[in-house]
Protein backbone atom coordinates (compact mmCIF):
# COMPACT_ATOMS: atom_id res chain seq x y z
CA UNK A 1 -7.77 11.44 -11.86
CA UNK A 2 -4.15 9.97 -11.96
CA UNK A 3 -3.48 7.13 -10.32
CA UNK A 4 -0.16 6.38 -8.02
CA UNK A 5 2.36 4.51 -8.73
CA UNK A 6 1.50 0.84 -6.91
CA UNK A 7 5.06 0.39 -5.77
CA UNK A 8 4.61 3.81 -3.68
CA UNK A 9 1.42 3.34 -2.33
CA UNK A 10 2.77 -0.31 -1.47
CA UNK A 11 5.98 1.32 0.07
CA UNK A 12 3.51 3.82 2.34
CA UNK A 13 1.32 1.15 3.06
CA UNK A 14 4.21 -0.80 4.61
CA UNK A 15 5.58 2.21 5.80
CA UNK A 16 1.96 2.91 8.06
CA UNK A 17 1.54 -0.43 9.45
CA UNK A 18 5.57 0.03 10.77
CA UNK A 19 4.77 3.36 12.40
CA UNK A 20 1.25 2.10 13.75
CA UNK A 21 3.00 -0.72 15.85
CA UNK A 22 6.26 1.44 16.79
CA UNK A 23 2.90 4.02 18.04
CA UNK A 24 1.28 1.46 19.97
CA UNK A 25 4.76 0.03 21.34
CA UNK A 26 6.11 3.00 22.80
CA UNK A 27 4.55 6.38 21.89
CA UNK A 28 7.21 8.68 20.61
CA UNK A 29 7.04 12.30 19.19
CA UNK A 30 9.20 11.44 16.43
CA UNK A 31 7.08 8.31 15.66
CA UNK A 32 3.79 10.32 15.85
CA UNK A 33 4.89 13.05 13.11
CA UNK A 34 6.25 10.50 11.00
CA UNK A 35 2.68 8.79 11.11
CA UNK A 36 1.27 12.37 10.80
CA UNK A 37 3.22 12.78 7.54
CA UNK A 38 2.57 9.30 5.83
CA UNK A 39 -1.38 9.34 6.59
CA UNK A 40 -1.13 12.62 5.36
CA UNK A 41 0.17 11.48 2.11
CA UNK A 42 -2.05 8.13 1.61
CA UNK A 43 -5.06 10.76 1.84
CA UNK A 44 -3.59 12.98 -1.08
CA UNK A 45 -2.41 10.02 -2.98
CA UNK A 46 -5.70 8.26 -2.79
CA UNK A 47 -7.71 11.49 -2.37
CA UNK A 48 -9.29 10.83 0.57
CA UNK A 49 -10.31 12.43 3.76
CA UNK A 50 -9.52 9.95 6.41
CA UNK A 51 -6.56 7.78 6.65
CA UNK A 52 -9.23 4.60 7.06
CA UNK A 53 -10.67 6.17 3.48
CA UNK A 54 -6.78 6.00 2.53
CA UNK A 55 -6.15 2.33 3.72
CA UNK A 56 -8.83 0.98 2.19
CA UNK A 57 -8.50 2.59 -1.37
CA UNK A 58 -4.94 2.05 -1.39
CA UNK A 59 -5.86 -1.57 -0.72
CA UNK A 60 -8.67 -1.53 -3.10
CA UNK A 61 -5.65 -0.21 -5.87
CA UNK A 62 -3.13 -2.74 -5.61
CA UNK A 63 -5.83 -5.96 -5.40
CA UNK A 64 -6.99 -4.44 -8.67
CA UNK A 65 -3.20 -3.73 -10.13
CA UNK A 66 -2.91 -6.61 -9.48
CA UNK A 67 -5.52 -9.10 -10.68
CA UNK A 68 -4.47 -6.35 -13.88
CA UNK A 69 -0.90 -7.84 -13.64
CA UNK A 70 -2.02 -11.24 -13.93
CA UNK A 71 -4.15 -10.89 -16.40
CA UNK A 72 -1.68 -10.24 -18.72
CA UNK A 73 1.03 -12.17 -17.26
CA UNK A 74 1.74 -15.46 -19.88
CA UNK A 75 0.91 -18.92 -17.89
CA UNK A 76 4.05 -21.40 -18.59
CA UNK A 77 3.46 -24.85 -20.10
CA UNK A 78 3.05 -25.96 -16.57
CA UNK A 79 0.16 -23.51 -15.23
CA UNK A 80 2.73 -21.08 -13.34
CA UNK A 81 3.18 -17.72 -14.24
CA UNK A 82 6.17 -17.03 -13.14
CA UNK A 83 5.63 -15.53 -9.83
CA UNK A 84 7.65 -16.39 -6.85
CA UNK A 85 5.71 -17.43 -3.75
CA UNK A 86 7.59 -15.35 -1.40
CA UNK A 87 5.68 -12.17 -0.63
């Protein structure tokens, strides 16, 4: 199976937790396709059923991209690798 790009299924992630709070703000029809459309795609991309399914093995992706990332990222002299601490 391929796997998705991390940046994407990041960028959808994001994308889903926006439209889930605009949803339970002020219930829209725009707002509700757009959600439509975006769980849609987290199924496909993650090949899952159910947009929990989705959630969870998009999350499940990026935690292990990322210990990946890491892994392979040099430590400096002075135990930092070189990531910035702003999320």
């Amino acid at each position: 199976m391929l796997e998705p790009d991390p940046k994407v299924v990041r960028e959808l992630l994001t994308r889903y937790a926006e439209l889930r709070i605009a949803q339970a703000e002020r219930e829209l029809p725009a707002t509700a396709r757009e959600l439509a459309d975006v769980s849609y795609t987290l199924c496909v991309m993650t090949a899952t059923t159910s947009v929990h399914d989705a959630v969870a093995k998009a999350d499940s992706l990026l935690l292990a991209k990322g210990r990946t990332t890491r892994e392979t990222r040099p430590v400096d002299a002075d135990g930092e690798n070189g990531l910035s601490l702003a999320v």
